[in-house]
Each structure stands twice: as structure tokens, then as C-alpha cells.
C-alpha atoms as a PDB file:
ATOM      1  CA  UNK A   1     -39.407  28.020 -29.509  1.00  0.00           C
ATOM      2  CA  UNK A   2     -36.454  25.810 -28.003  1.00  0.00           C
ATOM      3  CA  UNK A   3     -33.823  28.507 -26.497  1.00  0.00           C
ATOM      4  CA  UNK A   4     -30.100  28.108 -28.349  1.00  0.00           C
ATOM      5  CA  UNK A   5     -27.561  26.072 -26.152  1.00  0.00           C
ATOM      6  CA  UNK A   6     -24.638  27.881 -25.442  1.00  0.00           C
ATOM      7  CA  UNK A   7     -22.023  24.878 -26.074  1.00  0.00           C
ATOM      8  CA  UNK A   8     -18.753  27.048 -25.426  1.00  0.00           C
ATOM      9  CA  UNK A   9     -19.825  28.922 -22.042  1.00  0.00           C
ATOM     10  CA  UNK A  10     -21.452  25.227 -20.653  1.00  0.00           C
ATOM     11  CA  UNK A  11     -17.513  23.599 -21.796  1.00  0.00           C
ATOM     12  CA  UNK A  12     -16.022  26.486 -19.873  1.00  0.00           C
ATOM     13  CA  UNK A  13     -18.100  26.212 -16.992  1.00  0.00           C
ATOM     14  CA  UNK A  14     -17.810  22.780 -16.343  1.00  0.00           C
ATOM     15  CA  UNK A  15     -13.973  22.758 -16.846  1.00  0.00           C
ATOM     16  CA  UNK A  16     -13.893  25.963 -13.977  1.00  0.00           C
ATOM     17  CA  UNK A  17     -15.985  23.002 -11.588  1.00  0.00           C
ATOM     18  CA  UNK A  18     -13.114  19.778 -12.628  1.00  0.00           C
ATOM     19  CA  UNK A  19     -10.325  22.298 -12.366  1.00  0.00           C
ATOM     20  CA  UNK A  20      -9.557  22.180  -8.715  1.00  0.00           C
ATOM     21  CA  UNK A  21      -9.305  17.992  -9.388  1.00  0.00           C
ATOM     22  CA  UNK A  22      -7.000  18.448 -12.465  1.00  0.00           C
ATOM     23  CA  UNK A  23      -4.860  20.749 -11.099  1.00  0.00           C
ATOM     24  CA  UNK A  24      -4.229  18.676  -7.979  1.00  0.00           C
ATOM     25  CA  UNK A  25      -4.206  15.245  -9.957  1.00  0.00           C
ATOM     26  CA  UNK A  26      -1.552  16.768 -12.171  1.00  0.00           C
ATOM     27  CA  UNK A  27       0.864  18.613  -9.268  1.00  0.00           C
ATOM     28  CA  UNK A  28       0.352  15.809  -6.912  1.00  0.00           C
ATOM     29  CA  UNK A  29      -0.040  12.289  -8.995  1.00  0.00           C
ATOM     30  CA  UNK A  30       0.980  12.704 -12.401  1.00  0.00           C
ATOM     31  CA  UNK A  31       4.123  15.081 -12.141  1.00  0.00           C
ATOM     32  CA  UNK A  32       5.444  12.800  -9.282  1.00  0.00           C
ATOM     33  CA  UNK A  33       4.757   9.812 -10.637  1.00  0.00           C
ATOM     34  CA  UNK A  34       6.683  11.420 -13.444  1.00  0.00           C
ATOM     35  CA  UNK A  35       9.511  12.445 -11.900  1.00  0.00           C
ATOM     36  CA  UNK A  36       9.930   9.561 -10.164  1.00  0.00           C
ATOM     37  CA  UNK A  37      10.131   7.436 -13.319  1.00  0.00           C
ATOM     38  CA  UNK A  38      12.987  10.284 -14.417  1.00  0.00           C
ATOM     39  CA  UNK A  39      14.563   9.544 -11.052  1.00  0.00           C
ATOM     40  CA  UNK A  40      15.058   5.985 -11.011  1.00  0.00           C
ATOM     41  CA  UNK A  41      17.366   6.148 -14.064  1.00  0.00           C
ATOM     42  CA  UNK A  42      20.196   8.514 -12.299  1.00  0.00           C
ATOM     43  CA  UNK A  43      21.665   9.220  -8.851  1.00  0.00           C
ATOM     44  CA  UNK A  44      19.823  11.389  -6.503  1.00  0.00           C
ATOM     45  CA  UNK A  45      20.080  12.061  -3.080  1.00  0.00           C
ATOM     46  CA  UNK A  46      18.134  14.772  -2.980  1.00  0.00           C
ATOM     47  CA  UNK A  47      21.031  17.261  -2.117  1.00  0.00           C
ATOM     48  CA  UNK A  48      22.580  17.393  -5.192  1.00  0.00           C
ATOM     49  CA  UNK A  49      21.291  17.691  -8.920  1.00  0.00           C
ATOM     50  CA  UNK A  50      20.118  14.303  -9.975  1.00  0.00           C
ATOM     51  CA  UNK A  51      23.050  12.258 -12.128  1.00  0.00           C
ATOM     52  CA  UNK A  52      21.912  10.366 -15.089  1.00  0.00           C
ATOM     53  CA  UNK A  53      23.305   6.337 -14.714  1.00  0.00           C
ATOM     54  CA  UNK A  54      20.680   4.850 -16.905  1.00  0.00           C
ATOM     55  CA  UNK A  55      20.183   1.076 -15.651  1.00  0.00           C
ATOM     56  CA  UNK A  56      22.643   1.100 -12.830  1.00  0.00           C
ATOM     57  CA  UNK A  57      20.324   0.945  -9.857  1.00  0.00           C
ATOM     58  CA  UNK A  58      18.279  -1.599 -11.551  1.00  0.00           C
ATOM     59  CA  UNK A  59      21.400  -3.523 -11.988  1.00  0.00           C
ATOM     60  CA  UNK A  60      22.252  -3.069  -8.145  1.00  0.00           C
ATOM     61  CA  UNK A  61      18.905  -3.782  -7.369  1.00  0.00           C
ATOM     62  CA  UNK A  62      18.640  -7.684  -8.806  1.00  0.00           C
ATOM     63  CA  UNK A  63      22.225  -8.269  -8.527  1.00  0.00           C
ATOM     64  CA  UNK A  64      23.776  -6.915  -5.581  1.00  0.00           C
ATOM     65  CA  UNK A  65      21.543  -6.009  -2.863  1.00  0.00           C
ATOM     66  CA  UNK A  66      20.063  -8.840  -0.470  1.00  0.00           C
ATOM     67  CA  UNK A  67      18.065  -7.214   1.539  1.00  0.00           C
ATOM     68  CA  UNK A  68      15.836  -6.200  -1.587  1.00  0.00           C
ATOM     69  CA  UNK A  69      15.410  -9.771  -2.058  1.00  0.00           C
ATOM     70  CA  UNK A  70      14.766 -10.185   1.425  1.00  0.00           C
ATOM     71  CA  UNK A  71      11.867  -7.698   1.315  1.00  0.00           C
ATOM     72  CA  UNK A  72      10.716  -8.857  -1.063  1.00  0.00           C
ATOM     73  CA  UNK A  73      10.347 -12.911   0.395  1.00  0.00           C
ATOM     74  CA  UNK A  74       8.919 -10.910   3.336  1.00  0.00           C
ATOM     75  CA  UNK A  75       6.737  -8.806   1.316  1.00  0.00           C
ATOM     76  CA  UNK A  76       4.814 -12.074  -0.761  1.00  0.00           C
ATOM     77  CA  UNK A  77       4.840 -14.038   2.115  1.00  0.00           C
ATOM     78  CA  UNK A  78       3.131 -11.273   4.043  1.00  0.00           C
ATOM     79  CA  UNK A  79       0.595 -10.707   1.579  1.00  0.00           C
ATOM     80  CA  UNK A  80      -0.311 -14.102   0.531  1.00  0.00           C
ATOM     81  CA  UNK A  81      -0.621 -15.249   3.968  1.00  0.00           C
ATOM     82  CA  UNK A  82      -2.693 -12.126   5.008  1.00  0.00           C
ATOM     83  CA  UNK A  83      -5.051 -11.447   2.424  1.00  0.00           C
ATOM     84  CA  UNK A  84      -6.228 -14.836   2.747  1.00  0.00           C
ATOM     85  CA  UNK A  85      -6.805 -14.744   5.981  1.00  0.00           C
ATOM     86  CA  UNK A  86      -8.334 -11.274   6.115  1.00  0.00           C
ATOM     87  CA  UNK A  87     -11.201 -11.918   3.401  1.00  0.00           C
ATOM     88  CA  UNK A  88     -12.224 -15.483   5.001  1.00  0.00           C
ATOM     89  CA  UNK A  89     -12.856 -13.983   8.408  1.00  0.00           C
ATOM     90  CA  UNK A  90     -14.197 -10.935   7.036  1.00  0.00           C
ATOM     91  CA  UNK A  91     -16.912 -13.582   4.448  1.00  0.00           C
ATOM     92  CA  UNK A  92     -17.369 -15.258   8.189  1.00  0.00           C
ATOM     93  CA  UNK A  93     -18.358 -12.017  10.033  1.00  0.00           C
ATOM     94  CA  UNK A  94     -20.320 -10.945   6.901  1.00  0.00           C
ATOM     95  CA  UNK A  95     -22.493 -14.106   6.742  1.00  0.00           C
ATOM     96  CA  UNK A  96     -22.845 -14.171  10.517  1.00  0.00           C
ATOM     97  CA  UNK A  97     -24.055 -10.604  10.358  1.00  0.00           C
ATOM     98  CA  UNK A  98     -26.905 -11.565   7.372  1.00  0.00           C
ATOM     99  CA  UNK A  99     -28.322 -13.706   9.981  1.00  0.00           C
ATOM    100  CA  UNK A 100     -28.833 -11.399  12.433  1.00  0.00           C
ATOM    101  CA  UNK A 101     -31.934  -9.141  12.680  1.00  0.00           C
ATOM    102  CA  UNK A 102     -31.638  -6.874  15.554  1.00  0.00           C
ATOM    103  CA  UNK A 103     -28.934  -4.591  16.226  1.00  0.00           C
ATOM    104  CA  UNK A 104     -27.180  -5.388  12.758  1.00  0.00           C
ATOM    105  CA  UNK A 105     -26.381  -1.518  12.379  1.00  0.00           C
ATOM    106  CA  UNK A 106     -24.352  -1.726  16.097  1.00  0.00           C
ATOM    107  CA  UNK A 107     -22.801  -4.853  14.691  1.00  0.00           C
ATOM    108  CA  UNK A 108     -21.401  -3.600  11.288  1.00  0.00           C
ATOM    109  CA  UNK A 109     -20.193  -0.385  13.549  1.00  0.00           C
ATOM    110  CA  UNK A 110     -18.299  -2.268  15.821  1.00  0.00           C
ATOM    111  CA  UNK A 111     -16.886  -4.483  13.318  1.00  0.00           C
ATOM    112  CA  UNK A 112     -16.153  -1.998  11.027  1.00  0.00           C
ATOM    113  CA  UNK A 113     -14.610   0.351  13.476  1.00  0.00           C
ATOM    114  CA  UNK A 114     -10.913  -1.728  12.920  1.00  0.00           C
ATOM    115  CA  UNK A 115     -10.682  -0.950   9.650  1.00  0.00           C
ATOM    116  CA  UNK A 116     -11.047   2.727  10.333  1.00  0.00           C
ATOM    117  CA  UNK A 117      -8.092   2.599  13.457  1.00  0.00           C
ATOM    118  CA  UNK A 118      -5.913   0.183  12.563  1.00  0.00           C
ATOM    119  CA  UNK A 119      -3.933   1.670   9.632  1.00  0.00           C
ATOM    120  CA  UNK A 120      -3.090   4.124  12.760  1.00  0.00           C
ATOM    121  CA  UNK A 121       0.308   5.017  14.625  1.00  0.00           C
ATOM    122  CA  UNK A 122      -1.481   4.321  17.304  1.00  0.00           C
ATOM    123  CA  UNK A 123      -2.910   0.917  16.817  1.00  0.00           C
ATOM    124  CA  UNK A 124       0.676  -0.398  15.840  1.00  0.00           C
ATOM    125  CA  UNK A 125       1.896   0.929  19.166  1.00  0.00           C
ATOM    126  CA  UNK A 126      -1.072  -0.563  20.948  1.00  0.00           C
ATOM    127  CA  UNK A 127      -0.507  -4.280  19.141  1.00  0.00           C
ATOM    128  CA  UNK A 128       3.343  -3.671  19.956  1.00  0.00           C
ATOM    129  CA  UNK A 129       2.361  -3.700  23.434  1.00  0.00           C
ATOM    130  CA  UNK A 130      -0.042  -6.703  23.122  1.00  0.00           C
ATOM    131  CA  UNK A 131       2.714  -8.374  21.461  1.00  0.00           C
ATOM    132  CA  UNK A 132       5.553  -7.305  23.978  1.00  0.00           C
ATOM    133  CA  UNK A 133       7.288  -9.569  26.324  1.00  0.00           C
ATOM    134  CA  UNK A 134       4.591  -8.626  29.266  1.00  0.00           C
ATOM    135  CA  UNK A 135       1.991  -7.848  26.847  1.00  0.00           C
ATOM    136  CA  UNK A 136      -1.964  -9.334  26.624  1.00  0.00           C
ATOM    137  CA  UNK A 137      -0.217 -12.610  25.280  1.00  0.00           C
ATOM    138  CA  UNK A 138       1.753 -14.335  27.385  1.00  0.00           C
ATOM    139  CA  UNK A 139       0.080 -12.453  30.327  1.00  0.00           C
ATOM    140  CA  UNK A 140      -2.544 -15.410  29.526  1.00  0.00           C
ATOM    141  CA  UNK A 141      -0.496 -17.813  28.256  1.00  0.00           C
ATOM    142  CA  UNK A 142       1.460 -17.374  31.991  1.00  0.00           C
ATOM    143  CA  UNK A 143      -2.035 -17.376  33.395  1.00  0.00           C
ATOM    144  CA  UNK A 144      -2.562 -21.195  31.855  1.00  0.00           C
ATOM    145  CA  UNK A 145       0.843 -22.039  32.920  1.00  0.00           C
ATOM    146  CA  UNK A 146       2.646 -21.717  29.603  1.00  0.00           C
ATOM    147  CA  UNK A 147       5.545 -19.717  28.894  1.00  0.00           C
ATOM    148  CA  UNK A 148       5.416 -16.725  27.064  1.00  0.00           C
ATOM    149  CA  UNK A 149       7.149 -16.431  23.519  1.00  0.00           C
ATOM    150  CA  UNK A 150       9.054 -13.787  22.709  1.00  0.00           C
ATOM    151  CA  UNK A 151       6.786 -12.298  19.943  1.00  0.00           C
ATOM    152  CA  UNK A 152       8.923  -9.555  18.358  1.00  0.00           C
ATOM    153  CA  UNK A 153      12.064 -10.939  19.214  1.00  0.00           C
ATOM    154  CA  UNK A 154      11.888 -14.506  17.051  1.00  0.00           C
ATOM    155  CA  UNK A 155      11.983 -14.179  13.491  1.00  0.00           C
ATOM    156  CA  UNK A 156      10.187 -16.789  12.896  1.00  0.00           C
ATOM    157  CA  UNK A 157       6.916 -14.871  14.922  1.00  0.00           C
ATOM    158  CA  UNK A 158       7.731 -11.414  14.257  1.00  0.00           C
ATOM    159  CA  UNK A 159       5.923 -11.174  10.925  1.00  0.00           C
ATOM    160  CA  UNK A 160       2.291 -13.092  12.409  1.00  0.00           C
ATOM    161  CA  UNK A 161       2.122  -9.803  14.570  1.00  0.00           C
ATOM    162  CA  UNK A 162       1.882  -8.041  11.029  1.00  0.00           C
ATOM    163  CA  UNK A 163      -0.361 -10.508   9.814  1.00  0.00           C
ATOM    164  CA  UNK A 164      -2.429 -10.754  12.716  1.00  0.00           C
ATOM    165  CA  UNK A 165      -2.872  -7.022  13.250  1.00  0.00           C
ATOM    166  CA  UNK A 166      -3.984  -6.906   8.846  1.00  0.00           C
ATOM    167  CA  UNK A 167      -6.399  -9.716   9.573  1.00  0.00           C
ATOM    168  CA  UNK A 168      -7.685  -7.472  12.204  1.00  0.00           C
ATOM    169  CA  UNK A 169      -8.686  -4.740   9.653  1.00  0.00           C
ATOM    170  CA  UNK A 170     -11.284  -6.696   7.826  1.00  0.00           C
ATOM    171  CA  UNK A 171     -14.295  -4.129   8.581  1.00  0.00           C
ATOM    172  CA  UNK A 172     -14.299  -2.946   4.802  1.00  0.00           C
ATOM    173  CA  UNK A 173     -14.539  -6.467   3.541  1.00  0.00           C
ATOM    174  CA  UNK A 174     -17.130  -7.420   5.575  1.00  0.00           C
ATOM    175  CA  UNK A 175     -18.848  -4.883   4.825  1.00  0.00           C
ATOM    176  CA  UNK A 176     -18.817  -5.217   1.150  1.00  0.00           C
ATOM    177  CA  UNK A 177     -19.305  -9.498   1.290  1.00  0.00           C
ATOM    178  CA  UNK A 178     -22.416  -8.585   3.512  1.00  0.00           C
ATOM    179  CA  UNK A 179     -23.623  -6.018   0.734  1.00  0.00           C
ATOM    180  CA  UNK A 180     -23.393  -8.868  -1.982  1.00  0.00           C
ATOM    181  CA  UNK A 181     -24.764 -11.542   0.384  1.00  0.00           C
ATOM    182  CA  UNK A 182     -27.908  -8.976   0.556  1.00  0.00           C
ATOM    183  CA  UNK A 183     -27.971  -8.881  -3.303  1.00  0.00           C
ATOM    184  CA  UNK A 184     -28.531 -13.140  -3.050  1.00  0.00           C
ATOM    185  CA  UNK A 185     -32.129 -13.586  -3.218  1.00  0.00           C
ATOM    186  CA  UNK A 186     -33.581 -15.395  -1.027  1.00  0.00           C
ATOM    187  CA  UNK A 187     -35.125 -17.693  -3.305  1.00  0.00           C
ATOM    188  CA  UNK A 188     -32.202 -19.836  -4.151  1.00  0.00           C
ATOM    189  CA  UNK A 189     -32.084 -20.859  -0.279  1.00  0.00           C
ATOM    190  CA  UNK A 190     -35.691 -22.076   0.039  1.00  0.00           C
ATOM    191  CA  UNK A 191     -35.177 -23.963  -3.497  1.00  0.00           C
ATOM    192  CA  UNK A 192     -32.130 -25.775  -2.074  1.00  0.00           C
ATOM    193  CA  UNK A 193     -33.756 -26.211   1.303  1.00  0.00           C
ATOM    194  CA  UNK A 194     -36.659 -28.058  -0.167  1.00  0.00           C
ATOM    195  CA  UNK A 195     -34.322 -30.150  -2.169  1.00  0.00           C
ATOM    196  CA  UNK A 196     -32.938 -31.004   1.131  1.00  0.00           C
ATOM    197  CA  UNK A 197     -29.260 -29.420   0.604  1.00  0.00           C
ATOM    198  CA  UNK A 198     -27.129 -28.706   3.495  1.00  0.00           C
ATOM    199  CA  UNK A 199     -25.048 -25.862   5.065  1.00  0.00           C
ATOM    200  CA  UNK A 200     -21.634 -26.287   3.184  1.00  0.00           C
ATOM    201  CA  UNK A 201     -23.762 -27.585   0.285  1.00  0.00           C
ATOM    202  CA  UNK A 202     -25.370 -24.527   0.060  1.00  0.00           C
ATOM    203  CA  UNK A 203     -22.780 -22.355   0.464  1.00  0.00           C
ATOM    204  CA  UNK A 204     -20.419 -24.024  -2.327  1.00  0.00           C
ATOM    205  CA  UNK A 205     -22.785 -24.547  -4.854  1.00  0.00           C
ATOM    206  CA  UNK A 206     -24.981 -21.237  -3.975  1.00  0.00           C
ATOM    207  CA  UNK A 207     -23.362 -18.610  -1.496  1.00  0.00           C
ATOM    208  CA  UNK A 208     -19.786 -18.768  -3.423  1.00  0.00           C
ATOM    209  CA  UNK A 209     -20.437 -18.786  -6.608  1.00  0.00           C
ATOM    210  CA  UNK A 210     -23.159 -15.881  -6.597  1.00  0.00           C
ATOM    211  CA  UNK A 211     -20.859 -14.160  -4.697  1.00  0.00           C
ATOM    212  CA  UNK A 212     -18.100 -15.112  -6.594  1.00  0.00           C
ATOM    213  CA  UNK A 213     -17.666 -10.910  -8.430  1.00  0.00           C
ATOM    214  CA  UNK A 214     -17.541  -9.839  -4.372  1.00  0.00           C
ATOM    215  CA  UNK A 215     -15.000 -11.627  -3.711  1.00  0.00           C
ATOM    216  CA  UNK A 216     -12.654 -11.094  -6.780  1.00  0.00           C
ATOM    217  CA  UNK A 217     -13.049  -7.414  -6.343  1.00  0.00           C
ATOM    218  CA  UNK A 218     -12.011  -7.638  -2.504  1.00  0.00           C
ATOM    219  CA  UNK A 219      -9.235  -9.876  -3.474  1.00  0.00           C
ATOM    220  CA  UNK A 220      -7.999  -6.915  -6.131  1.00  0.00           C
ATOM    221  CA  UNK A 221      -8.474  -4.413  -3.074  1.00  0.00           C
ATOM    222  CA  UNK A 222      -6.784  -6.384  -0.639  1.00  0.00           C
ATOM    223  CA  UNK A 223      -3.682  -7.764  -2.295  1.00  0.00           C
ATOM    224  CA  UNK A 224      -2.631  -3.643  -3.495  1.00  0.00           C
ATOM    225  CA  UNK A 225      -3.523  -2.971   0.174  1.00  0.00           C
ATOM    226  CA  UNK A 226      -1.008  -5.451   0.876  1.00  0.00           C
ATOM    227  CA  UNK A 227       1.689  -4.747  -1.088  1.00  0.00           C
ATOM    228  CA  UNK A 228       1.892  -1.360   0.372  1.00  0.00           C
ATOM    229  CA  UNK A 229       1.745  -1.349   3.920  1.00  0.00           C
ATOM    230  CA  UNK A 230       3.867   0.411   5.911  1.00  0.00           C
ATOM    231  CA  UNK A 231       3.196   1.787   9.141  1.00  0.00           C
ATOM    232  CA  UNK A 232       3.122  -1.551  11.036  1.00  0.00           C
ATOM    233  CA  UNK A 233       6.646  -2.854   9.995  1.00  0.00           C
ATOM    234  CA  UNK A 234       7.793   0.464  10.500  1.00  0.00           C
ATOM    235  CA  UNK A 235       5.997   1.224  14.002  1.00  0.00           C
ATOM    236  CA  UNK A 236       6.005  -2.547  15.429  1.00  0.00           C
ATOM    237  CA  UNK A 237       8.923  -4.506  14.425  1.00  0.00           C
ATOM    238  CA  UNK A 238      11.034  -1.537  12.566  1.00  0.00           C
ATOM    239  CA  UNK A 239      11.422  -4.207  10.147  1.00  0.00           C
ATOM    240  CA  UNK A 240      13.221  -6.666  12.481  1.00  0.00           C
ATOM    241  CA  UNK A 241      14.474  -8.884  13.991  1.00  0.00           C
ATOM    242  CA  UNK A 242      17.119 -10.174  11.031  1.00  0.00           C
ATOM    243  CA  UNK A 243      14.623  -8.099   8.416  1.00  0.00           C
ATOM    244  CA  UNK A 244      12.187 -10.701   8.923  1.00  0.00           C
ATOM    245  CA  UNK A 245       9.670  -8.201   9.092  1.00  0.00           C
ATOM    246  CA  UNK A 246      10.989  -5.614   6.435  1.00  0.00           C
ATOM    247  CA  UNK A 247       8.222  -4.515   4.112  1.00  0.00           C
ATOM    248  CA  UNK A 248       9.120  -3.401   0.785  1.00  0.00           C
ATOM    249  CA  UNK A 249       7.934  -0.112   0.935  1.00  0.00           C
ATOM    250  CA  UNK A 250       9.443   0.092   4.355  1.00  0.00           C
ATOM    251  CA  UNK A 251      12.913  -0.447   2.575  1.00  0.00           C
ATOM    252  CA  UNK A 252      11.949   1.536   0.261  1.00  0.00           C
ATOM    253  CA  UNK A 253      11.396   4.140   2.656  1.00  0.00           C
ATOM    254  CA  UNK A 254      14.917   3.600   4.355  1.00  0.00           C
ATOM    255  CA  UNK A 255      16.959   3.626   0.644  1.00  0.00           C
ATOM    256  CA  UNK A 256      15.030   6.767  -0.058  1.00  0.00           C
ATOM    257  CA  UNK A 257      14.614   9.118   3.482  1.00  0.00           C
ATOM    258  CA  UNK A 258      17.725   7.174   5.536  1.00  0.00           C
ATOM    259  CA  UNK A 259      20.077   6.718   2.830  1.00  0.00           C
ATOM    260  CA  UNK A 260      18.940   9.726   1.498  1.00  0.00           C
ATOM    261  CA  UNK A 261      19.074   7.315  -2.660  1.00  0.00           C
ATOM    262  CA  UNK A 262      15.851   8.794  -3.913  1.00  0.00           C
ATOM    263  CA  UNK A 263      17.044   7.445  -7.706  1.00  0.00           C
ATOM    264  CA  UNK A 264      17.237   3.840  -6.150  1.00  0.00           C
ATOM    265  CA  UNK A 265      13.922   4.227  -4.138  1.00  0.00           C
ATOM    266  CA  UNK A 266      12.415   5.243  -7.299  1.00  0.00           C
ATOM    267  CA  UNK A 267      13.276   2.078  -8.885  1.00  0.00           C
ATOM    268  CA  UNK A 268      12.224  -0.319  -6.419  1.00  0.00           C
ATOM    269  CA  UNK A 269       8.774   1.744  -6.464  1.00  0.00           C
ATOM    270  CA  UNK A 270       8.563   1.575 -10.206  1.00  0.00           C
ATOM    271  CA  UNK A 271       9.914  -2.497  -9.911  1.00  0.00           C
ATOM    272  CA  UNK A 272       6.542  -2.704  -7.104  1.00  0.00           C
ATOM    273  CA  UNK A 273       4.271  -0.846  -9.398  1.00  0.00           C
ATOM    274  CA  UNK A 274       5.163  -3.582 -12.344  1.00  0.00           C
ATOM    275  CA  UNK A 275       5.104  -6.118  -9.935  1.00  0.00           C
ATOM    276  CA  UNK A 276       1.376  -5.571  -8.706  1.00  0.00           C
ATOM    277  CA  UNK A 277       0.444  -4.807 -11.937  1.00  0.00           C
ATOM    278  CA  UNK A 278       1.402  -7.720 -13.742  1.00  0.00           C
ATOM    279  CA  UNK A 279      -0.245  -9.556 -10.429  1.00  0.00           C
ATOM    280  CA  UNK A 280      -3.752  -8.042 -10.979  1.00  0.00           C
ATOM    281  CA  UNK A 281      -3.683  -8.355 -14.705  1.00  0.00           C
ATOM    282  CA  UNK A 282      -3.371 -12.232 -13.984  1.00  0.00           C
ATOM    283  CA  UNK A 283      -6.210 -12.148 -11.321  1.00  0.00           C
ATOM    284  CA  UNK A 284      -8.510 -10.247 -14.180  1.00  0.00           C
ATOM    285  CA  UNK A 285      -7.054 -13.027 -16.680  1.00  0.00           C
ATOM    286  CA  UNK A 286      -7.858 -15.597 -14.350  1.00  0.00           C
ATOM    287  CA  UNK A 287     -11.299 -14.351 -13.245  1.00  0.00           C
ATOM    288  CA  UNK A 288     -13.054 -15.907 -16.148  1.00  0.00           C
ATOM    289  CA  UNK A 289     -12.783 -19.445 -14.782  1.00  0.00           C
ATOM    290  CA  UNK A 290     -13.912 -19.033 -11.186  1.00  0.00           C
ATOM    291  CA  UNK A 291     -15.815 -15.790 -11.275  1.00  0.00           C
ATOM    292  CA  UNK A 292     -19.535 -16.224 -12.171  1.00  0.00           C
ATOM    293  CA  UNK A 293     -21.975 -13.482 -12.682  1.00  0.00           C
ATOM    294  CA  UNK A 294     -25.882 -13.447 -12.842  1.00  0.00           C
ATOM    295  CA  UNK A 295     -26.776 -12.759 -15.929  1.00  0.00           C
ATOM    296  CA  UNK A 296     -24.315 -11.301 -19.327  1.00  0.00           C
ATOM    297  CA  UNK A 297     -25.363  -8.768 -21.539  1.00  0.00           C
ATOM    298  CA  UNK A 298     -25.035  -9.358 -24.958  1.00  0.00           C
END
């Protein structure tokens, strides 16, 4: 004889387990997330009880304040430039590493360990040192007899020591393209080799396209990774020189813990949430024409 299942005491037990989560998801994601929306509609600077002003800082926002536009030119040209960047060395390191037999764990360690340290206070203070005036740099560009650029000081270089310390940090990617270039099986190569295909041959018509799902999700990863970093604007550059380095969520920090306009900080959040949003709703839309998978159930 079957025993009876007790339906109501297995429904309370396993909400006791998942209540922990929920309780923390709602008092630390879903009420501020919340609030915030609530926020960006009045004027708050967190002193005083929040004003209601409707549309006004959107208003400001898009019609009177440069520097959001600034960050924001900053911001896409970061990330586009970046991302890029970061996923082709990381596809580089990870097909490298799928060639190699011995030591590959101490390999994926070492290249993995940047990803791990460089979101760090003290990896932006380290690459604001490399990148100083008597830093690693033009110490060796003095030591081939060329004169060292001021890094941090030109606008027009400030923001590659941003993009050069997130290409750094591509340990997670690589990791992830080496996973999928694992998951290739090793029978397309030897059919293309006998056919007589070569390297970049291979790759485009074999490598890419099978590993075409990697890549889109590491793209998705790495562009909302990119949209809100902070800590090396804020640690290297401070955002200068001329805002050339100013980060939207670095001005957004400013507006909201300088300025002490929490409503107007709210909005620009809520304007970046839409913004990345509508972004990764086109990649998805997109993905149907350059992403290829294996095999489609029914």
C-alpha cells in the first residue's frame, strides 16, 4: 500500500527552504528597484521628503544637461569599442588553449585569474600607475627612445586606459569559448582536413558558426557588463580629463551621492535600464540570422 502524500506540509516546507531568497530578493531587488522607479518622478535629495515633479528630470535630462549626453557618447563608445575587443582576444586565448595538452589547467588559472582582480580598487590603482606619466609605458617607450604620452592627461587617450584595462578581464570569456570549442567534435576537423581546407577556412565555415550560440551569449554578458562599469572611471581617470572618461553610471553616481539628486539619478538609471534593454532585445531579434545551432527540436 502506497503511503498518502502530504501535499500541504511538503508546500510549507519547501517555501521555509526559498524563504531566505524571497525575502532578500524582495527587501534588496524588488522594493529598490521599486522605489527607485517612484523616485525618478519627484525631487529627492535624500534629506528631505521626496517632492512629486512628474516628468521634470526627464525633461532636464534630454534637454538641458550636457554632460548626460556626454556620458553617454563616452559610455557607447566605451562599450562598443571594448566588448569587441575583449571577446576576440578572449576566442584567441580560448582556441590557443584547445591546442594545448599539458598544463591546460595552469593555463586557464592564470588566464582566468584577471577576470577575478580586475573589477578591483586595487587593479584600477595599479593600471593608474602603469598608465601614469613615469609608469610601465613610457618607461619603455623612453627605453626605445620615444617620448612618453601623457596617458591620463589627453582626452583623446584617457578612455583606451579603460578599454585596455576591460580587455584585460577576458578570463570568463575564455573560459566559456574554450568550453564550446570542447563541445566541437572533432570530426568536422578531420572531414575538412581531408578535403584539404585551411586554417581561416576552417574556422569561418566550421569553428564560428558551431560556435556561433557561445558567442552570442558572451556578447549579451559582455555588453550589460559594459554598460555598467564603474570602478575604473571612478578610480583611474575620475571621469576626466574634459569628461572624456565619464561613465554613465559614474555620473550617475555623482548626480545621486555628490549632488545629493537621488530623483534625477533614478531617472538616468531607469533611462540605462531601457536603454540596455531595448539593446539586448535587438541582439535576441537579430540572433536568428547569424546564430546557428546543432540541431532544433521540433
Amino acid at each position: 500500500m502506497k503511503p498518502k502524500l502530504n501535499l500541504a506540509s511538503d508546500n510549507i516546507a519547501g517555501y521555509a527552504f526559498i524563504s531566505p531568497f524571497l525575502l532578500s530578493f524582495f527587501l534588496f531587488t524588488i522594493i529598490p528597484i521599486l522605489s527607485s522607479l517612484y523616485f525618478s518622478f519627484t525631487n529627492y535629495d535624500m534629506l528631505a521628503t521626496p517632492r512629486w515633479i512628474g516628468l521634470e528630470n526627464y525633461d532636464r535630462m534630454f534637454n538641458e544637461d550636457m554632460r548626460f549626453w556626454q556620458a553617454v557618447k563616452v559610455t557607447l563608445y566605451f562599450v562598443f569599442v571594448s566588448v569587441p575587443i575583449r571577446l576576440a582576444f578572449a576566442l584567441l586565448v580560448a582556441i590557443i588553449l584547445n591546442h594545448i595538452t599539458k598544463l591546460v589547467g595552469l593555463y586557464r588559472s592564470v588566464f582566468y585569474l584577471p577576470s577575478i582582480l580586475g573589477g578591483s580598487v586595487a587593479i584600477a590603482i595599479l593600471w593608474r600607475q602603469v598608465f601614469g606619466n613615469e609608469g610601465v609605458i613610457n618607461s619603455i617607450l623612453n627605453f626605445f627612445h620615444i617620448e612618453g604620452v601623457s596617458w591620463l592627461g589627453n582626452p583623446s587617450t584617457a578612455i583606451w586606459a579603460l578599454i585596455s584595462l576591460s580587455a584585460w578581464q577576458f578570463g570568463s570569456s575564455m573560459l566559456i569559448f574554450l568550453a564550446g570549442l570542447k563541445n566541437i567534435p572533432s570530426t568536422y576537423y578531420e572531414a575538412a582536413s581531408v578535403d584539404g581546407s585551411g586554417i581561416f577556412s576552417t574556422f569561418f565555415k566550421i569553428t564560428l558558426p558551431l560556435l556561433s550560440p557561445v558567442i552570442f551569449f558572451n556578447l549579451v554578458m559582455q555588453l550589460i557588463n559594459g554598460f555598467m562599469t564603474f570602478t575604473p572611471s571612478y578610480i583611474i581617470t575620475q571621469g576626466g580629463p574634459l569628461d572624456s572618461t565619464l561613465l554613465y553610471v559614474l555620473y550617475i553616481y555623482r548626480r545621486a551621492f555628490e549632488f545629493f539628486d537621488m530623483g534625477y539619478a533614478s531617472a538616468m538609471a531607469w533611462v540605462l535600464l531601457l536603454v540596455v534593454a531595448i539593446i539586448t532585445a535587438i541582439i535576441f531579434k537579430t540572433s536568428k540570422y547569424w546564430v546557428h545551432y546543432e540541431s532544433k527540436g521540433d
